[in-house]
PDB file of N, CA and C in Angstrom:
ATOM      1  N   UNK A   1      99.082 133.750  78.607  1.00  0.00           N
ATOM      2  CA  UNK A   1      98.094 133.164  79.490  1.00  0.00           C
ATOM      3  C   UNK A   1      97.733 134.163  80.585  1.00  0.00           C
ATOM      4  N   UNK A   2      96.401 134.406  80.961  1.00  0.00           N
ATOM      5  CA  UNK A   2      95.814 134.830  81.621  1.00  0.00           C
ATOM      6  C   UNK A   2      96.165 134.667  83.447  1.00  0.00           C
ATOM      7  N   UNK A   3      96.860 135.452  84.728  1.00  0.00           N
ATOM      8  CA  UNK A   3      96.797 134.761  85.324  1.00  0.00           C
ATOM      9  C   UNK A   3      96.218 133.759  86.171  1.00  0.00           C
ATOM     10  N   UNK A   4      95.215 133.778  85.892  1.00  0.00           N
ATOM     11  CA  UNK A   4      94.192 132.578  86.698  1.00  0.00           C
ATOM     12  C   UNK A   4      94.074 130.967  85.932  1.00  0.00           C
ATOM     13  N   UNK A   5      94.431 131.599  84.451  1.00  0.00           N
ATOM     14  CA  UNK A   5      95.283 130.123  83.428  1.00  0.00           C
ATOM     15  C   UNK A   5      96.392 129.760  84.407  1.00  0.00           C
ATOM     16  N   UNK A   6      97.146 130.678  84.622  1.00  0.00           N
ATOM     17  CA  UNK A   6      98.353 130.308  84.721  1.00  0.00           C
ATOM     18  C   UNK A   6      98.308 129.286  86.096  1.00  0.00           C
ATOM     19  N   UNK A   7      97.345 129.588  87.011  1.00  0.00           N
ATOM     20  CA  UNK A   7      97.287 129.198  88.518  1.00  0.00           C
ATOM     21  C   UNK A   7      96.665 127.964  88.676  1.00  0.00           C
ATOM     22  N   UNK A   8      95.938 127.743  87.569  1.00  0.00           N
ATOM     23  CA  UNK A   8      95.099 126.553  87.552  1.00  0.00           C
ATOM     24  C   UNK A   8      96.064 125.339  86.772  1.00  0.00           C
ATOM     25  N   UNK A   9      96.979 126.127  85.822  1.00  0.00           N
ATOM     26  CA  UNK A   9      98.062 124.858  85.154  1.00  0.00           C
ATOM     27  C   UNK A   9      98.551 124.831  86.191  1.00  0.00           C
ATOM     28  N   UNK A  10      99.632 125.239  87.285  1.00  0.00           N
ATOM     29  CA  UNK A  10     100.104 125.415  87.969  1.00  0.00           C
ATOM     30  C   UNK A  10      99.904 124.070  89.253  1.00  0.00           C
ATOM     31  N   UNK A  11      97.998 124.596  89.467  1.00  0.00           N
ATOM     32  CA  UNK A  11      97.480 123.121  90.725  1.00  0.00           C
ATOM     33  C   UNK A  11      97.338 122.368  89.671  1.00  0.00           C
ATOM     34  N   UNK A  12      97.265 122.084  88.725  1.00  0.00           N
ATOM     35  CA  UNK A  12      96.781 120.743  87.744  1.00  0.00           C
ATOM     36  C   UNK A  12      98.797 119.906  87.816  1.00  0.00           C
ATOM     37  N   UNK A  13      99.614 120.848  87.493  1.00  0.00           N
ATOM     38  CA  UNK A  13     100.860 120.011  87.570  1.00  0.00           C
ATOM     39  C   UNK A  13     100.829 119.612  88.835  1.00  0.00           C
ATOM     40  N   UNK A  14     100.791 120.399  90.146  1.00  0.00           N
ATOM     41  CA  UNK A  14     100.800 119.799  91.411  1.00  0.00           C
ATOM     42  C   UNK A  14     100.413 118.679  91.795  1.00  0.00           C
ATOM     43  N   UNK A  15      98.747 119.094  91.598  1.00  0.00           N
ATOM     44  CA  UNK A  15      98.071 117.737  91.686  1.00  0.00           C
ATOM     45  C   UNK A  15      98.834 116.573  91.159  1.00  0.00           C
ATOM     46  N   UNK A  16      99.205 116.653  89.446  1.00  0.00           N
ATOM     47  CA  UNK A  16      99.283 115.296  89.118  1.00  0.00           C
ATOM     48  C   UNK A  16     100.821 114.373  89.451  1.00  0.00           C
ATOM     49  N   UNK A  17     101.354 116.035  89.669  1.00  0.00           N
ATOM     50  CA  UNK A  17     102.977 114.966  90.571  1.00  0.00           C
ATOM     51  C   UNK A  17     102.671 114.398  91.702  1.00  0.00           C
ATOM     52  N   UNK A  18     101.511 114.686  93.019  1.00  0.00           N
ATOM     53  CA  UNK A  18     101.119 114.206  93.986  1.00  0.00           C
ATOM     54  C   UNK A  18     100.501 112.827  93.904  1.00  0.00           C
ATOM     55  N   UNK A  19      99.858 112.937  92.423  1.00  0.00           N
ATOM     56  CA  UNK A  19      99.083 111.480  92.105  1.00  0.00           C
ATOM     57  C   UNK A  19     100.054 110.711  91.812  1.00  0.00           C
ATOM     58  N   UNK A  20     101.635 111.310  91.049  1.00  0.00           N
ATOM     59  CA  UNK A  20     102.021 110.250  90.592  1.00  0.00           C
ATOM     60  C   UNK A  20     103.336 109.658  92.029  1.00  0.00           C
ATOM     61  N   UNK A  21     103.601 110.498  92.720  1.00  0.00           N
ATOM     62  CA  UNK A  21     104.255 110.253  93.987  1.00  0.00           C
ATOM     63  C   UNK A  21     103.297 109.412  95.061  1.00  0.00           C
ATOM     64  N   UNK A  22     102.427 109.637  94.988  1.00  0.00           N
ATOM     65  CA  UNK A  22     101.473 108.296  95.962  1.00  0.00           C
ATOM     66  C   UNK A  22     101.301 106.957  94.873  1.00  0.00           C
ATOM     67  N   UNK A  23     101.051 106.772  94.233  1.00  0.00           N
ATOM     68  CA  UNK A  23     101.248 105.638  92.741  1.00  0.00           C
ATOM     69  C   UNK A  23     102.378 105.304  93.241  1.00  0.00           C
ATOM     70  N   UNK A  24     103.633 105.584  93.129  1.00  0.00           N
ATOM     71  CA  UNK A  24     104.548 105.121  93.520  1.00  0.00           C
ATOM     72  C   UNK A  24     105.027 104.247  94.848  1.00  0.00           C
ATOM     73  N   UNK A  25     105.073 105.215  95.404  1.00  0.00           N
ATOM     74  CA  UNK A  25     104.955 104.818  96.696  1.00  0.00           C
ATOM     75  C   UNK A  25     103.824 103.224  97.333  1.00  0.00           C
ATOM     76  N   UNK A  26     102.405 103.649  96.942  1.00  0.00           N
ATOM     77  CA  UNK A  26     101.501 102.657  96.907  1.00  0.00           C
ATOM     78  C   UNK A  26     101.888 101.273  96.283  1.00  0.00           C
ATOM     79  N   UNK A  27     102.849 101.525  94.892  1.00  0.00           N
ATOM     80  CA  UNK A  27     103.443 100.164  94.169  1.00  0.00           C
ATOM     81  C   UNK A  27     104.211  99.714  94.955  1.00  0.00           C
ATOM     82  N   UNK A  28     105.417 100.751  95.164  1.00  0.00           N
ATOM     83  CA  UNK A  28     106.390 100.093  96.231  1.00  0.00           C
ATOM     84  C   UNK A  28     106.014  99.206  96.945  1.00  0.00           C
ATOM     85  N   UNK A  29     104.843  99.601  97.853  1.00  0.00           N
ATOM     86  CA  UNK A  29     104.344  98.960  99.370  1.00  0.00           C
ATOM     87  C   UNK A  29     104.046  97.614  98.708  1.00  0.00           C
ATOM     88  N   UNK A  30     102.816  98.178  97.873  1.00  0.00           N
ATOM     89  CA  UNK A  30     102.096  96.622  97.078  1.00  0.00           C
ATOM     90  C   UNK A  30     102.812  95.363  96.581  1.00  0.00           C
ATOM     91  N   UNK A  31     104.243  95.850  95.987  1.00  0.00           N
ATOM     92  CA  UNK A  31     105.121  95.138  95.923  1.00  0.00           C
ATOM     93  C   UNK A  31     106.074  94.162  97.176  1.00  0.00           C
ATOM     94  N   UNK A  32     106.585  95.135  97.714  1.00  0.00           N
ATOM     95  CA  UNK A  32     106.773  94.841  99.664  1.00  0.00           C
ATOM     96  C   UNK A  32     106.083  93.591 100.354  1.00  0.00           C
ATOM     97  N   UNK A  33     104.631  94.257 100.194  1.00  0.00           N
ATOM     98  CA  UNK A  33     103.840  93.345 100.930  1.00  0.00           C
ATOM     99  C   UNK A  33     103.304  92.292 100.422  1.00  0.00           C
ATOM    100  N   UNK A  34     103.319  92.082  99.308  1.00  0.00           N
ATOM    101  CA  UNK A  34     103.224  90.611  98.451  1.00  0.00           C
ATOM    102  C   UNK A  34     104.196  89.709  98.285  1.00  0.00           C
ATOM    103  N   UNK A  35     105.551  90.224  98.419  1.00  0.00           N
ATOM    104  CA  UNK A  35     106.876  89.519  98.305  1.00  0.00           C
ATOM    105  C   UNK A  35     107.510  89.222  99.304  1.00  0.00           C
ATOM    106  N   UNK A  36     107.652  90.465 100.194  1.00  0.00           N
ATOM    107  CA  UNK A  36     108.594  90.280 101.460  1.00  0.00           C
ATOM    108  C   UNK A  36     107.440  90.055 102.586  1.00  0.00           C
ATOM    109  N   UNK A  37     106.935  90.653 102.677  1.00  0.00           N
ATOM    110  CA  UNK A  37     106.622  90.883 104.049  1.00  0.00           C
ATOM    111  C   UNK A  37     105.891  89.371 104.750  1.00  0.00           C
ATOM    112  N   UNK A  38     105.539  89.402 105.579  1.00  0.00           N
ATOM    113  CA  UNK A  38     104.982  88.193 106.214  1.00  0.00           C
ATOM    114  C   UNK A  38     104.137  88.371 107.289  1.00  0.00           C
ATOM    115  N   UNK A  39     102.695  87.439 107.240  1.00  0.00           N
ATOM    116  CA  UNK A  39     102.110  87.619 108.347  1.00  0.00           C
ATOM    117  C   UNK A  39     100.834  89.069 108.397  1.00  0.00           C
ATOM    118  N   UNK A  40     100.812  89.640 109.469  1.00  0.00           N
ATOM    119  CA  UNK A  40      99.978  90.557 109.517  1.00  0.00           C
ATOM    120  C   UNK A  40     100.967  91.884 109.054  1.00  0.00           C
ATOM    121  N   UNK A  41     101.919  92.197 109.112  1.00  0.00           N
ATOM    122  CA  UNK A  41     102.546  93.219 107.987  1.00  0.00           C
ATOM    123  C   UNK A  41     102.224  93.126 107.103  1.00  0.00           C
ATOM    124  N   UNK A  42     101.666  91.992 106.336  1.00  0.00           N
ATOM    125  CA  UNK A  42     102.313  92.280 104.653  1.00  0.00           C
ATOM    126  C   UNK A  42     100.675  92.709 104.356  1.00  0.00           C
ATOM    127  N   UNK A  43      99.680  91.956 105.151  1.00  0.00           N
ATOM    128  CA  UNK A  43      98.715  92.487 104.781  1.00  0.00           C
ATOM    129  C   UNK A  43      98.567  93.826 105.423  1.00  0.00           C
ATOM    130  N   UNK A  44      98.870  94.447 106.530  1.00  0.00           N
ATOM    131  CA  UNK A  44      98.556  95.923 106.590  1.00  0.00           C
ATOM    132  C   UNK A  44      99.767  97.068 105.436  1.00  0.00           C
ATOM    133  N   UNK A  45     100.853  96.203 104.834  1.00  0.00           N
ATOM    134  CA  UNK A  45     101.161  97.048 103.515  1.00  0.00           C
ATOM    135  C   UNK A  45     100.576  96.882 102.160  1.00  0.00           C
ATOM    136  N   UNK A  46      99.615  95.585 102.009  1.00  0.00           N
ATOM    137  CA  UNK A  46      99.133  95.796 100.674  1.00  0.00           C
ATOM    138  C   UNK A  46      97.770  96.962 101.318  1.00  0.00           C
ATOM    139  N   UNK A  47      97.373  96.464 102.244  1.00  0.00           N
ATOM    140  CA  UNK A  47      95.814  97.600 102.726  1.00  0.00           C
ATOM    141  C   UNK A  47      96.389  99.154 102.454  1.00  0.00           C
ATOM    142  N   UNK A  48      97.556  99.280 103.294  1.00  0.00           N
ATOM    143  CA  UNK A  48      98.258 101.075 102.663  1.00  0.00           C
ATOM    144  C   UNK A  48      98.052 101.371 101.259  1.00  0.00           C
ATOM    145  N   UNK A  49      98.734 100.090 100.297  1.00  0.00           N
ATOM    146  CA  UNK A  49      99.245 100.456  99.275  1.00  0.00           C
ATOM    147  C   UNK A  49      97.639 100.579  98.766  1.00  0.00           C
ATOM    148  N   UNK A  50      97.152  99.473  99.192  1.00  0.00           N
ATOM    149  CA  UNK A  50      95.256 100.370  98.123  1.00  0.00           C
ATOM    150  C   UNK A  50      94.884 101.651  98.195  1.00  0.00           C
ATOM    151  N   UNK A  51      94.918 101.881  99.826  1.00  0.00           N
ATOM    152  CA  UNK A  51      94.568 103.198  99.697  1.00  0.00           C
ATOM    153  C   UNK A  51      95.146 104.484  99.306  1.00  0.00           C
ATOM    154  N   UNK A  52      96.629 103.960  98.816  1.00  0.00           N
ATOM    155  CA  UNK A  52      97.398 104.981  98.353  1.00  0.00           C
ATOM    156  C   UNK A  52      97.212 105.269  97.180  1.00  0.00           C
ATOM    157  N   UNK A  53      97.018 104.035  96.254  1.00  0.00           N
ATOM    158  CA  UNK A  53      96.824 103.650  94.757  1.00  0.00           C
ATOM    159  C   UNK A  53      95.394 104.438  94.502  1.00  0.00           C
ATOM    160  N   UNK A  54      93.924 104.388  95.353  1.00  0.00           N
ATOM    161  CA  UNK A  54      92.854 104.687  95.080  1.00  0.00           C
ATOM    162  C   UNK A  54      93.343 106.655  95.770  1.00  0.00           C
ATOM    163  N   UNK A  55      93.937 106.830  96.536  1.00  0.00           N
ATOM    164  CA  UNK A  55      93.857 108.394  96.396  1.00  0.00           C
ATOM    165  C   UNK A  55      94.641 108.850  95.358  1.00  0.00           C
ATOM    166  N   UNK A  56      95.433 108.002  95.135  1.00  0.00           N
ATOM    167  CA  UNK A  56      95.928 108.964  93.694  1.00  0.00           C
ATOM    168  C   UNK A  56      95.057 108.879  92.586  1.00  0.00           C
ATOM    169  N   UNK A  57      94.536 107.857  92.965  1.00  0.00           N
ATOM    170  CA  UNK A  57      93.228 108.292  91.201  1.00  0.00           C
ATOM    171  C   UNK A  57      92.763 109.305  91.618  1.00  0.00           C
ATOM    172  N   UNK A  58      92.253 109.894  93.013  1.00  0.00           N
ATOM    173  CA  UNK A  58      91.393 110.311  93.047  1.00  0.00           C
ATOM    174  C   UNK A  58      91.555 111.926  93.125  1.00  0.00           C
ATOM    175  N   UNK A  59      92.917 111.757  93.211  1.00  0.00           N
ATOM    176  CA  UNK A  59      93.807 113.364  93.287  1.00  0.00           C
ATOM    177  C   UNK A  59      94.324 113.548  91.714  1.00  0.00           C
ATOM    178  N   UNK A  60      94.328 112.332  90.844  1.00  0.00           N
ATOM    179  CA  UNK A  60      94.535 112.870  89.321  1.00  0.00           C
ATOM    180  C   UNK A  60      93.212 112.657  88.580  1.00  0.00           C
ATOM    181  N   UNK A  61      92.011 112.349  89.355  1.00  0.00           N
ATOM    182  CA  UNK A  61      90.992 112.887  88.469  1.00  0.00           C
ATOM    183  C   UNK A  61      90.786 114.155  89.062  1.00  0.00           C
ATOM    184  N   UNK A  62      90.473 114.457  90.475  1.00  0.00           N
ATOM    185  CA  UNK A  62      90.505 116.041  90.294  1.00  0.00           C
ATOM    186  C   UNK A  62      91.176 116.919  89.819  1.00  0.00           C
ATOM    187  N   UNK A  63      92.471 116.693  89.155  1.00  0.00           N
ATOM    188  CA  UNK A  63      93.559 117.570  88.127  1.00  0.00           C
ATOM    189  C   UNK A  63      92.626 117.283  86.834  1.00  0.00           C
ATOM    190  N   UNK A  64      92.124 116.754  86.558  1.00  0.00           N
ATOM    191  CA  UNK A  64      91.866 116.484  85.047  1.00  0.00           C
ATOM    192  C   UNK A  64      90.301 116.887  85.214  1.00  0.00           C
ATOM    193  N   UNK A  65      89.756 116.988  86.111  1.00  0.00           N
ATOM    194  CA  UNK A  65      88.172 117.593  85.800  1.00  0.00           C
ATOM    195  C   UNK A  65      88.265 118.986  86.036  1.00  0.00           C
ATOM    196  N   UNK A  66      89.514 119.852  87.033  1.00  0.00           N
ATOM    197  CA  UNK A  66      89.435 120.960  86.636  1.00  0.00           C
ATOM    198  C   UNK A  66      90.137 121.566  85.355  1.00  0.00           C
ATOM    199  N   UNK A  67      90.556 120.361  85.251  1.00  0.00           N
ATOM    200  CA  UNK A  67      91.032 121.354  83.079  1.00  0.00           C
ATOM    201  C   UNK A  67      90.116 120.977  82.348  1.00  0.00           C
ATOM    202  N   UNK A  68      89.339 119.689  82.343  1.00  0.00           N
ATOM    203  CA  UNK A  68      88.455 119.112  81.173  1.00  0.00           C
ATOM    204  C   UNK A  68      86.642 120.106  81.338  1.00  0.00           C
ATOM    205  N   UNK A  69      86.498 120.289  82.947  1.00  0.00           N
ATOM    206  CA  UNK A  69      85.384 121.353  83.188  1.00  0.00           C
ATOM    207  C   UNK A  69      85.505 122.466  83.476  1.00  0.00           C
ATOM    208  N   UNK A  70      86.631 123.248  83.229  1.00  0.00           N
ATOM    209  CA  UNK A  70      86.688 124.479  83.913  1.00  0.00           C
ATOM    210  C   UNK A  70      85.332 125.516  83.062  1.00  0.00           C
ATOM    211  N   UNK A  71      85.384 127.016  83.145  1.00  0.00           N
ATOM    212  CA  UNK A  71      84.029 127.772  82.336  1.00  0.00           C
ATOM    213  C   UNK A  71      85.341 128.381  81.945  1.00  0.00           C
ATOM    214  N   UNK A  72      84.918 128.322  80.896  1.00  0.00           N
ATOM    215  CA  UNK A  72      85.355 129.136  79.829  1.00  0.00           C
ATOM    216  C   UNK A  72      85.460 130.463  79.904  1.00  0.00           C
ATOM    217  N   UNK A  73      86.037 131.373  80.091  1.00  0.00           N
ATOM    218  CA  UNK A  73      86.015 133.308  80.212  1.00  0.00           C
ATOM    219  C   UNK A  73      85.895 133.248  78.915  1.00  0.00           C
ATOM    220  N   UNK A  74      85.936 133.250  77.861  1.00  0.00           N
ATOM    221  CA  UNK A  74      85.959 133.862  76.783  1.00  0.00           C
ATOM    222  C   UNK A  74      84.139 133.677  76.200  1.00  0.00           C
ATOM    223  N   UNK A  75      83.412 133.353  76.937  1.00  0.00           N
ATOM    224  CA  UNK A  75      82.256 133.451  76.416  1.00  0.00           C
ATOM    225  C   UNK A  75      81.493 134.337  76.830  1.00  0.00           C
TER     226      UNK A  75
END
């Protein structure tokens, strides 16, 4: 692999452990705040957990549009 292959697998794994460490985290909360929590907590932990849940899509679609669009060097 080329190194600029190599740098781009490299942010694509990053990225998608970051997506999948906020996913997590975001469930946790979502979970938290539907079960335990009470009152105006539980709704400011499900509100976290959305926005945690919607940046990780949004940090593992940018891993996946720079591998699915990158330009091609070999042309």
């Amino acid at each position: 692999m080329a190194p600029n292959q190599e740098d781009r697998a490299a942010t694509r794994r990053r990225r998608q452990l970051w997506a999948g460490v906020l996913a997590l985290v975001g469930l946790i909360l979502l979970i938290i705040g539907v079960t335990v929590a009470d009152g105006v907590a539980a709704w400011l932990e499900v509100l976290v957990a959305i926005l945690l849940l919607v940046t990780s899509y949004v940090v593992q679609h940018l891993a996946r549009r720079t591998t699915v669009y990158r330009h091609d060097e070999r042309r």
